[in-house]
PDB file of N, CA and C in Angstrom:
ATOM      1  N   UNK A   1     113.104 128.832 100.541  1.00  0.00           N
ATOM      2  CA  UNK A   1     111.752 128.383 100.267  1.00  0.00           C
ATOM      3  C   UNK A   1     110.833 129.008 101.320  1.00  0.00           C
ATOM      4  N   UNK A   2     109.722 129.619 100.446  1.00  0.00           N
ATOM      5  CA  UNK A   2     108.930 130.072 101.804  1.00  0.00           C
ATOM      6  C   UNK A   2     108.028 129.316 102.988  1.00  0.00           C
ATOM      7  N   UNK A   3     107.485 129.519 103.812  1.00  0.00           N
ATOM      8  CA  UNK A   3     107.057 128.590 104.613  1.00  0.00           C
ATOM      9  C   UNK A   3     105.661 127.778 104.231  1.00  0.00           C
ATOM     10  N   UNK A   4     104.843 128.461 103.498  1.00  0.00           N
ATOM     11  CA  UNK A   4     103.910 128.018 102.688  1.00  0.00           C
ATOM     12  C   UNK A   4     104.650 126.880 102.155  1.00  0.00           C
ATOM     13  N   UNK A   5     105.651 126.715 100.967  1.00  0.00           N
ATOM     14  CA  UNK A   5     105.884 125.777  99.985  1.00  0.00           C
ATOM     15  C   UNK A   5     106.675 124.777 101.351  1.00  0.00           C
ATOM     16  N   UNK A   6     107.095 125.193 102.413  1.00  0.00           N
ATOM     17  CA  UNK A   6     107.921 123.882 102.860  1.00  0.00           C
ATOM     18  C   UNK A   6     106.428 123.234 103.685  1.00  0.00           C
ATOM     19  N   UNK A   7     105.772 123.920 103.838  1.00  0.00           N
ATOM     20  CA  UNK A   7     104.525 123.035 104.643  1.00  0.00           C
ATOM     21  C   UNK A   7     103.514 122.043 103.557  1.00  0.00           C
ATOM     22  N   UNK A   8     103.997 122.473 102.229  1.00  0.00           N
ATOM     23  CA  UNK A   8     103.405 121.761 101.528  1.00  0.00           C
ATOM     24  C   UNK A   8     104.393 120.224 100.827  1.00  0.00           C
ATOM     25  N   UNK A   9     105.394 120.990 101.429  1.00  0.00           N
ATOM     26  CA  UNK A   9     106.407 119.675 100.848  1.00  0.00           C
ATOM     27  C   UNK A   9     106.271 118.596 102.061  1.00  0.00           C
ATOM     28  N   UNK A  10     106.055 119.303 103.186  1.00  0.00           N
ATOM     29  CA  UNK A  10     106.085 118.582 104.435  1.00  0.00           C
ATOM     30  C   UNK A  10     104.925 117.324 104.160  1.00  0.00           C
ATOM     31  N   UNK A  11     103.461 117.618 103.866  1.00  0.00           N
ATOM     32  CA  UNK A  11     102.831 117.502 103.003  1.00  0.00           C
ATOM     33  C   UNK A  11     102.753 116.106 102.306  1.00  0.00           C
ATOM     34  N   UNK A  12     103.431 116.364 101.455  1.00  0.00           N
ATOM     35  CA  UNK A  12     103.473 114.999 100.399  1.00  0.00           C
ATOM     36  C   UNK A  12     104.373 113.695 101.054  1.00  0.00           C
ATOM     37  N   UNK A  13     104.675 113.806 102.248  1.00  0.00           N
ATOM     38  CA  UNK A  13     105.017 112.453 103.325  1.00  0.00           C
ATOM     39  C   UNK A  13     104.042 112.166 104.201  1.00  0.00           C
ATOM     40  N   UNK A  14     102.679 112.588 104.349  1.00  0.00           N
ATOM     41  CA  UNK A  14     101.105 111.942 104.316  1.00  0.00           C
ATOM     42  C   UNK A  14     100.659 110.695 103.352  1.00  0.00           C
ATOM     43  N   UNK A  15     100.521 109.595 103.433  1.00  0.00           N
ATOM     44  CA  UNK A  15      99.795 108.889 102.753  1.00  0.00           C
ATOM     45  C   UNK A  15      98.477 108.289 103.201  1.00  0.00           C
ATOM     46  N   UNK A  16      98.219 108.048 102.057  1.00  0.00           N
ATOM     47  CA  UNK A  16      96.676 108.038 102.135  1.00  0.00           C
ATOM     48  C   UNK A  16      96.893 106.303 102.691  1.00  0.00           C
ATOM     49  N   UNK A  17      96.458 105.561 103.637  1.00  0.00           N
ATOM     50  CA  UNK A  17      96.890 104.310 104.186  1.00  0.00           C
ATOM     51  C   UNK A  17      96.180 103.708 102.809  1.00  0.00           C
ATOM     52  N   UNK A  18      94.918 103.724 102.851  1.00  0.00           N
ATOM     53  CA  UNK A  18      94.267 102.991 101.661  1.00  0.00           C
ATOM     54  C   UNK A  18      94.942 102.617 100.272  1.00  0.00           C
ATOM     55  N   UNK A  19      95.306 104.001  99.841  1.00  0.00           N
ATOM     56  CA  UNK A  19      95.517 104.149  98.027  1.00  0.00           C
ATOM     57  C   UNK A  19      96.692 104.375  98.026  1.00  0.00           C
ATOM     58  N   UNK A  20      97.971 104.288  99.084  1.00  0.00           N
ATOM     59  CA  UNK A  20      99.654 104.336  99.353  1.00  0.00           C
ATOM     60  C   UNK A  20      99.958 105.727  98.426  1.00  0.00           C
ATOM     61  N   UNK A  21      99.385 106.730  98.544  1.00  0.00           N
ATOM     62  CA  UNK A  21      99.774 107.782  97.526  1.00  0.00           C
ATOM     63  C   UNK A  21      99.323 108.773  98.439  1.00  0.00           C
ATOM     64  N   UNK A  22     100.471 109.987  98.408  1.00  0.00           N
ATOM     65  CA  UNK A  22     100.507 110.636  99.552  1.00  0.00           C
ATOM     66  C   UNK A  22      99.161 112.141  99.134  1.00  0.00           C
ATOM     67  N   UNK A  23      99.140 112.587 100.179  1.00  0.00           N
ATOM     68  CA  UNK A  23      97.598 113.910 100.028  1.00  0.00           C
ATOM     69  C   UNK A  23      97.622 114.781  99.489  1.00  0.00           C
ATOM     70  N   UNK A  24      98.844 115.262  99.037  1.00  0.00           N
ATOM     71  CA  UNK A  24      98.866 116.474  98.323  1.00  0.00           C
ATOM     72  C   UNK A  24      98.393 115.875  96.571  1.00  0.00           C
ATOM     73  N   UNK A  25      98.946 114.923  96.192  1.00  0.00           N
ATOM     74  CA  UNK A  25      98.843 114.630  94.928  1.00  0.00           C
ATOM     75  C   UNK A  25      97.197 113.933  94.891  1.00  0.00           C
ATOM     76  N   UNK A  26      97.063 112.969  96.049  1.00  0.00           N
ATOM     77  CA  UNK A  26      95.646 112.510  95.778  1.00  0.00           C
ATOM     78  C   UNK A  26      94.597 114.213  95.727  1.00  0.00           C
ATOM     79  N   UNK A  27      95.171 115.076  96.013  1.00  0.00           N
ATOM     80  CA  UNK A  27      94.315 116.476  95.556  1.00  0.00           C
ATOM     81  C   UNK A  27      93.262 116.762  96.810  1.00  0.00           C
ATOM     82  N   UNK A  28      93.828 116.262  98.153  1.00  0.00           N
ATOM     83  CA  UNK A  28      93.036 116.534  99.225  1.00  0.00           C
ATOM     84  C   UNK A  28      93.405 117.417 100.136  1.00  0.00           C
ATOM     85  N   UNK A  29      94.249 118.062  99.709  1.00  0.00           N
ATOM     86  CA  UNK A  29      94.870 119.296 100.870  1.00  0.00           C
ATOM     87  C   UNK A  29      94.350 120.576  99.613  1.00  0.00           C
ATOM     88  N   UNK A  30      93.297 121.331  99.672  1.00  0.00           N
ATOM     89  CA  UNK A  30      92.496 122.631  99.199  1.00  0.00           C
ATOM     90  C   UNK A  30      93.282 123.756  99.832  1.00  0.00           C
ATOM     91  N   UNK A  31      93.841 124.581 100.858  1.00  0.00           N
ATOM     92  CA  UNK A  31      94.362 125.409 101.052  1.00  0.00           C
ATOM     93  C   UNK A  31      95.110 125.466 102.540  1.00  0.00           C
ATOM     94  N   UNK A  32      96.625 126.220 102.157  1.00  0.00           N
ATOM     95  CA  UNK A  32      97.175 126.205 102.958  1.00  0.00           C
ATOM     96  C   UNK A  32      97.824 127.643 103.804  1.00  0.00           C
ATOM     97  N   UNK A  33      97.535 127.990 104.530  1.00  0.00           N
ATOM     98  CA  UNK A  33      97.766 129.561 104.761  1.00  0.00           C
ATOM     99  C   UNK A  33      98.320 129.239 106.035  1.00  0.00           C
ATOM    100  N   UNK A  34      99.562 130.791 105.933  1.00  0.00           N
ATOM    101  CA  UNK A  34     100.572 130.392 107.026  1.00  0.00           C
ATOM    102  C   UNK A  34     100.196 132.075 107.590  1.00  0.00           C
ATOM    103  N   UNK A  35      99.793 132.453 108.503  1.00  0.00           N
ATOM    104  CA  UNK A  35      99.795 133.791 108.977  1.00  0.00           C
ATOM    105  C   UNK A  35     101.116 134.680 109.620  1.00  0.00           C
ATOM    106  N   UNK A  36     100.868 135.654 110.031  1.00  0.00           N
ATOM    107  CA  UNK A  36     102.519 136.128 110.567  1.00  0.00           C
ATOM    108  C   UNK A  36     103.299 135.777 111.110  1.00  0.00           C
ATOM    109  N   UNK A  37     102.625 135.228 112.366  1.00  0.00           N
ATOM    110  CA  UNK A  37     103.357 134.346 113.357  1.00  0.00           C
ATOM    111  C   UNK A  37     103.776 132.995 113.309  1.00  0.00           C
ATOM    112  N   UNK A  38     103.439 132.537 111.763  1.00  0.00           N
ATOM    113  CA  UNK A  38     104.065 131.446 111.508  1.00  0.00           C
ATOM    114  C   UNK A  38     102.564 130.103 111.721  1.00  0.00           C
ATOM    115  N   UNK A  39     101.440 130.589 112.109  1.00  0.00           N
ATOM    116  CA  UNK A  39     100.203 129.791 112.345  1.00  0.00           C
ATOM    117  C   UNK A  39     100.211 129.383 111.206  1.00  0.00           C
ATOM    118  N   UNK A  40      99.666 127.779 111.276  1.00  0.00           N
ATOM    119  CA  UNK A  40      99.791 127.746 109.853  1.00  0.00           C
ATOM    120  C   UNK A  40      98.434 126.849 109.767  1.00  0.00           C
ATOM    121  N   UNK A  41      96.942 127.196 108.883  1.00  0.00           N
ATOM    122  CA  UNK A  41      95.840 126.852 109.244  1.00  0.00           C
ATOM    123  C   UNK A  41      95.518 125.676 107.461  1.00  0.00           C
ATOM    124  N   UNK A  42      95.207 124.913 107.721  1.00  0.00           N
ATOM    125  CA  UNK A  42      95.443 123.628 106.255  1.00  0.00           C
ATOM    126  C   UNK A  42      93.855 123.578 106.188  1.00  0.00           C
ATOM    127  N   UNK A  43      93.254 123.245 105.005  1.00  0.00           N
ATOM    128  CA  UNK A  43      92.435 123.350 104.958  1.00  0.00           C
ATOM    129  C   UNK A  43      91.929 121.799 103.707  1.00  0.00           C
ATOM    130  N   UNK A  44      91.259 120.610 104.266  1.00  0.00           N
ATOM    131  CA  UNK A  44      92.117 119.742 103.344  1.00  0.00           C
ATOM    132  C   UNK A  44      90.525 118.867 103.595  1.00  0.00           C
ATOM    133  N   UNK A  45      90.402 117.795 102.575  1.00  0.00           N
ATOM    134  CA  UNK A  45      89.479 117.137 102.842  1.00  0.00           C
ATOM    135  C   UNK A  45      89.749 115.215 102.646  1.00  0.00           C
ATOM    136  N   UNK A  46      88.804 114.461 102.726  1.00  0.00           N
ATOM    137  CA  UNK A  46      89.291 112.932 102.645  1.00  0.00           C
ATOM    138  C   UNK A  46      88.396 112.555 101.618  1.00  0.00           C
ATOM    139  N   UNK A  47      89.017 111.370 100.862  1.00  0.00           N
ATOM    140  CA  UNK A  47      88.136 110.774 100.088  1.00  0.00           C
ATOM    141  C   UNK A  47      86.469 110.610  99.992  1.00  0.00           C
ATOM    142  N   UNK A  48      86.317 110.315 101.097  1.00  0.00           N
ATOM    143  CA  UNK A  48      84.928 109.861 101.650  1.00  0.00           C
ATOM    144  C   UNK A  48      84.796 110.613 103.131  1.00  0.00           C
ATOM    145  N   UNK A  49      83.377 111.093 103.329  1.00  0.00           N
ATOM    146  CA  UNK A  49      83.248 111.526 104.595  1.00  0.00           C
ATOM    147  C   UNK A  49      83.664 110.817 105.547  1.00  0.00           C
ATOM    148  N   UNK A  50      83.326 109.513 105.512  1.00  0.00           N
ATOM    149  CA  UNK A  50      83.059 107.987 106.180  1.00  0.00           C
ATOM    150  C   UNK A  50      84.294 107.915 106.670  1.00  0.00           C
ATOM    151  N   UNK A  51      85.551 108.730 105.506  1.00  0.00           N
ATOM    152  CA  UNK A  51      86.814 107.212 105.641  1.00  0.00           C
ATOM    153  C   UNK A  51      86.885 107.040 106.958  1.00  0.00           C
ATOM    154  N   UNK A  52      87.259 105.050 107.368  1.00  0.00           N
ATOM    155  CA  UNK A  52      87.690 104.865 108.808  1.00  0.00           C
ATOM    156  C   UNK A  52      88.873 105.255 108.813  1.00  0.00           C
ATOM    157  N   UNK A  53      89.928 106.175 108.165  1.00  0.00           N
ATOM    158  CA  UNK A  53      91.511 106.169 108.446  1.00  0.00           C
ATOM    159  C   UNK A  53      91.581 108.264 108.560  1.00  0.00           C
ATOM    160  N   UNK A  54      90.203 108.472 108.930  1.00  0.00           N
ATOM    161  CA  UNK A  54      90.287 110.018 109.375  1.00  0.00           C
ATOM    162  C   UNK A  54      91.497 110.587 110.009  1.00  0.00           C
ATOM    163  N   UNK A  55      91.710 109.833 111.166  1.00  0.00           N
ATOM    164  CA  UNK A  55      92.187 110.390 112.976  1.00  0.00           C
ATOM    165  C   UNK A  55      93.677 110.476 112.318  1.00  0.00           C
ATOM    166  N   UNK A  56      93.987 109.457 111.611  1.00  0.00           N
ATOM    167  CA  UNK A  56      95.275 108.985 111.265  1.00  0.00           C
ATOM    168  C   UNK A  56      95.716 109.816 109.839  1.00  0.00           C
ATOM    169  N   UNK A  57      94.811 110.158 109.053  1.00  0.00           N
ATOM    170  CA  UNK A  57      95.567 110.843 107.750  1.00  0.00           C
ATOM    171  C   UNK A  57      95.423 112.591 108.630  1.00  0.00           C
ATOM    172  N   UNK A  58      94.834 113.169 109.686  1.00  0.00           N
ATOM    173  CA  UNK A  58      94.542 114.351 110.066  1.00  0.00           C
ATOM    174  C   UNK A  58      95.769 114.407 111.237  1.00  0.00           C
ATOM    175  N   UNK A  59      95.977 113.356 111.849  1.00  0.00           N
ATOM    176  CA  UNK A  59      97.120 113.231 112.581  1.00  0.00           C
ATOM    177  C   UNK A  59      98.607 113.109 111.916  1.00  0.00           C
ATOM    178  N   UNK A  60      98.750 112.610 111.410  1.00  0.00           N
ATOM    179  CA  UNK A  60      99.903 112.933 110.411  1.00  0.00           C
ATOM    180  C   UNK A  60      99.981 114.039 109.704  1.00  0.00           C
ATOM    181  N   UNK A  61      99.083 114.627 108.830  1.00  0.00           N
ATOM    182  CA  UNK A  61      99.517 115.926 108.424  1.00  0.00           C
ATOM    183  C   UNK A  61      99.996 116.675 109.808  1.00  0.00           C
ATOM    184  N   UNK A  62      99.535 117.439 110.753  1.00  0.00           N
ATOM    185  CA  UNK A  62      99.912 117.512 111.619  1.00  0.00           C
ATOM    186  C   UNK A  62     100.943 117.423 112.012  1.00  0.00           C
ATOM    187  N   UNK A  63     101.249 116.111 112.018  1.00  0.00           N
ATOM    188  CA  UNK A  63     103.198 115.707 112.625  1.00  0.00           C
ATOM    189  C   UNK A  63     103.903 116.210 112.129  1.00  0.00           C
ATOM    190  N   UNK A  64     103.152 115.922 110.842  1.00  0.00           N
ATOM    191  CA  UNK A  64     104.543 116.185 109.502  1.00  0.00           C
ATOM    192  C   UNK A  64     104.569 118.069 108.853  1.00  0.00           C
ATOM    193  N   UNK A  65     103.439 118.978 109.331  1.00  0.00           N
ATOM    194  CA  UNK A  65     103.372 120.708 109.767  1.00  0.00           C
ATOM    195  C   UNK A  65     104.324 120.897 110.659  1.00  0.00           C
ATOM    196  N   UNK A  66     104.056 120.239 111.961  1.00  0.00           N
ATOM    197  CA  UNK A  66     105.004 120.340 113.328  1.00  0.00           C
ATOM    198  C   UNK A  66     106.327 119.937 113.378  1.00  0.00           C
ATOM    199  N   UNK A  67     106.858 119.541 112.348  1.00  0.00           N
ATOM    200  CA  UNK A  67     108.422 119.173 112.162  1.00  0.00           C
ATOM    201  C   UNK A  67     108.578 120.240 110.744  1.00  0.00           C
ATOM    202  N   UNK A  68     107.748 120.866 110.509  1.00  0.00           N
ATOM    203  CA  UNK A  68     108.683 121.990 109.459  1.00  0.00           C
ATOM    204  C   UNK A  68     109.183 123.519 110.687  1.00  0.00           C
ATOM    205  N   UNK A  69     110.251 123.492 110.356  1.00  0.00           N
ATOM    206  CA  UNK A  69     111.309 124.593 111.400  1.00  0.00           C
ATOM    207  C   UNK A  69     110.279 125.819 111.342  1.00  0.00           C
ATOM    208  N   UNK A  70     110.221 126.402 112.235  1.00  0.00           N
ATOM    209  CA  UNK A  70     109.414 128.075 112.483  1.00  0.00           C
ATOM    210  C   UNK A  70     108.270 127.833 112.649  1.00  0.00           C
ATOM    211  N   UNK A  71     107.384 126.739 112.221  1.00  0.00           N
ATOM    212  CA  UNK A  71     105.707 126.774 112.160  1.00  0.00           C
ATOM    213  C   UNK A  71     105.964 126.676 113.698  1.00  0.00           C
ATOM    214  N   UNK A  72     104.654 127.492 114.033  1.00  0.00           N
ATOM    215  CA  UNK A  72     104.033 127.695 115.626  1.00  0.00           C
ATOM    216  C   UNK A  72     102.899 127.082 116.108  1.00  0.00           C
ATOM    217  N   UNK A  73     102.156 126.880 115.127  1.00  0.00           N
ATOM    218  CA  UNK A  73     100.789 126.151 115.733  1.00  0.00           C
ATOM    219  C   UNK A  73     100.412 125.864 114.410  1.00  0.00           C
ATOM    220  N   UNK A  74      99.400 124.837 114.435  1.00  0.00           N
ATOM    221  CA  UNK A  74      98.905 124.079 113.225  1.00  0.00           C
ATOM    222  C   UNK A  74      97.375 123.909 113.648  1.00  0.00           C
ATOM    223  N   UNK A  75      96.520 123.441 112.582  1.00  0.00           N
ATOM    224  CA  UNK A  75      95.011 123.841 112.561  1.00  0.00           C
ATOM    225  C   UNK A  75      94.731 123.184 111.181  1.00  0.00           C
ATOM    226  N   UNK A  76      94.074 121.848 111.004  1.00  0.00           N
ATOM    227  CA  UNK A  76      94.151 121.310 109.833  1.00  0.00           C
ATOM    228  C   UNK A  76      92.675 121.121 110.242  1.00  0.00           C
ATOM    229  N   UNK A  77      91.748 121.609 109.407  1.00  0.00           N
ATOM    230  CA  UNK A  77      89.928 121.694 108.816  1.00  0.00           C
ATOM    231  C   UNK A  77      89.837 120.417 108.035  1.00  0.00           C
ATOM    232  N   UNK A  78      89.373 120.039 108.147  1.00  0.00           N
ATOM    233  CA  UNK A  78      88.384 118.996 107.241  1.00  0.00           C
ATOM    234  C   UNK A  78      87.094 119.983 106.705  1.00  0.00           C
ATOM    235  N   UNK A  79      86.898 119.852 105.271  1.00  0.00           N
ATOM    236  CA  UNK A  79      85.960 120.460 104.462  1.00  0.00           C
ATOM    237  C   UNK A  79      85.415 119.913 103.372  1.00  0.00           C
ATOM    238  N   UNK A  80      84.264 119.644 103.174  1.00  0.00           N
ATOM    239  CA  UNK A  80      83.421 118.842 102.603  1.00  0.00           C
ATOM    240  C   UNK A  80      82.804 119.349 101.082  1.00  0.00           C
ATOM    241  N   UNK A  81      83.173 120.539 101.161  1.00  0.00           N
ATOM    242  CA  UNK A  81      83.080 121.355  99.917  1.00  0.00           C
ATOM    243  C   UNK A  81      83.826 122.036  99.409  1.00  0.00           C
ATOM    244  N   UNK A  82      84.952 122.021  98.443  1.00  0.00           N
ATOM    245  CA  UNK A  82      83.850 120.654  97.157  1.00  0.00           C
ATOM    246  C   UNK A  82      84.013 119.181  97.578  1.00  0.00           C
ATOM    247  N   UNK A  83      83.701 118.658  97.641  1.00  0.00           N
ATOM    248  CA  UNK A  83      83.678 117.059  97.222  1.00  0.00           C
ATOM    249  C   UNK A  83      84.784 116.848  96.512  1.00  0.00           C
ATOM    250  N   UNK A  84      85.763 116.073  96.903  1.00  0.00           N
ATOM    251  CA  UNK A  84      86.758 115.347  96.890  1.00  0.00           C
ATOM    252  C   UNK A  84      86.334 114.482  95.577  1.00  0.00           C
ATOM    253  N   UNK A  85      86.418 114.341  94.550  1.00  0.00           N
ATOM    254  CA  UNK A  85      86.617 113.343  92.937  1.00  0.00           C
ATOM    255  C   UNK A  85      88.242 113.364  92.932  1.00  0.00           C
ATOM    256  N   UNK A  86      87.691 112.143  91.827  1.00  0.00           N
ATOM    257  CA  UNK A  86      89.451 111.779  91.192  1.00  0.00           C
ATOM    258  C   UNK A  86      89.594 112.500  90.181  1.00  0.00           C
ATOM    259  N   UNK A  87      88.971 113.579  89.245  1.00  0.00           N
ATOM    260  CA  UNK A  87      89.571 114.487  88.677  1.00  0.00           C
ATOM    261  C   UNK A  87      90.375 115.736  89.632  1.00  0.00           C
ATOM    262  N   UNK A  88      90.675 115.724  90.936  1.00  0.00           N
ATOM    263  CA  UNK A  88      91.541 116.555  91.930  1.00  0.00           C
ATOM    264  C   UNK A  88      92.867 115.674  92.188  1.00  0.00           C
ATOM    265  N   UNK A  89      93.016 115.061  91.551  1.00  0.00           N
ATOM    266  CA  UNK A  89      94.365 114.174  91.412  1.00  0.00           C
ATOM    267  C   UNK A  89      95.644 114.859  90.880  1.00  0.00           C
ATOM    268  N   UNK A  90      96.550 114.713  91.086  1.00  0.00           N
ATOM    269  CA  UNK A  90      97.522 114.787  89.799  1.00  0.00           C
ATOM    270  C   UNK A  90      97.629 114.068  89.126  1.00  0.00           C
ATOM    271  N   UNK A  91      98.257 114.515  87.900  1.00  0.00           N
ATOM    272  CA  UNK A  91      98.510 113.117  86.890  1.00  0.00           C
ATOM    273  C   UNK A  91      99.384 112.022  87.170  1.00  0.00           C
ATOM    274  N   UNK A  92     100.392 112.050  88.290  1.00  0.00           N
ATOM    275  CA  UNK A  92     101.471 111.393  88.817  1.00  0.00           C
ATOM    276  C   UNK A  92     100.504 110.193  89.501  1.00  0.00           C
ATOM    277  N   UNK A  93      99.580 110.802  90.550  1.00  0.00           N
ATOM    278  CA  UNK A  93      98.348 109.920  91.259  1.00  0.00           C
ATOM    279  C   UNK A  93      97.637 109.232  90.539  1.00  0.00           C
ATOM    280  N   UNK A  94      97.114 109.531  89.192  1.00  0.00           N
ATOM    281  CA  UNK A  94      96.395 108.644  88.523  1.00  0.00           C
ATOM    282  C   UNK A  94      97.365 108.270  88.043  1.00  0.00           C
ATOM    283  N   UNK A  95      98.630 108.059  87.436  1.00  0.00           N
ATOM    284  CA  UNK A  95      99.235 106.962  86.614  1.00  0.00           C
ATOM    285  C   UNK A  95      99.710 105.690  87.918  1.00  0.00           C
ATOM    286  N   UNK A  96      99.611 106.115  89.341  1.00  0.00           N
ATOM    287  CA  UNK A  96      99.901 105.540  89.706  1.00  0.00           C
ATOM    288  C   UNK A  96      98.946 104.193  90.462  1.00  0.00           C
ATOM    289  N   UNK A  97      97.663 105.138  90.283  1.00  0.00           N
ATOM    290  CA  UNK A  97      96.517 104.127  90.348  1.00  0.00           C
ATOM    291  C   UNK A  97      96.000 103.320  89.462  1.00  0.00           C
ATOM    292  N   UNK A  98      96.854 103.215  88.148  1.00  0.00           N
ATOM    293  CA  UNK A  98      96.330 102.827  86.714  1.00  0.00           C
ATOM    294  C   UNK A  98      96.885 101.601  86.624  1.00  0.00           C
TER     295      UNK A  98
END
């Protein structure tokens, strides 16, 4: 598996504290690029600008980058555009919010 797909599997053991459904499926991780040296820069946003559970869903991705084998450094952006909707869900996320 390449290091891209294991940083994204790493990934889906983030949950969102609020909505118990982890970030990749709530559709808040937008791009993930791993450079030569194994840098690996995430590019991801939160429900709400506001949310109070920022420090903690940006800190965990993080942990959970830094325990995939070979990554060297990590760099997770918060980005506000586009705007985060619940049509960026998967369908797994909405049946599970239903």
């Amino acid at each position: 598996m390449d290091l891209t797909k294991q940083v994204e599997e790493a990934l889906y053991q983030v949950i969102d504290p609020e909505l118990g459904i982890n970030i990749v499926d709530l559709g808040l991780v937008y791009k993930i690029d791993v450079n030569e040296t194994n840098d690996v820069h995430v590019q991801m946003t939160l429900t709400t600008p506001g949310c109070p559970l920022h420090d903690s869903i940006v800190s965990g991705a993080e942990a959970m980058i830094y325990g995939v084998d070979e990554v060297n450094d990590v760099h997770v952006e918060l980005v506000w555009h586009p705007a985060w909707s619940p049509e960026k869900m998967s369908s797994r996320a909405k049946e599970m919010l239903m």
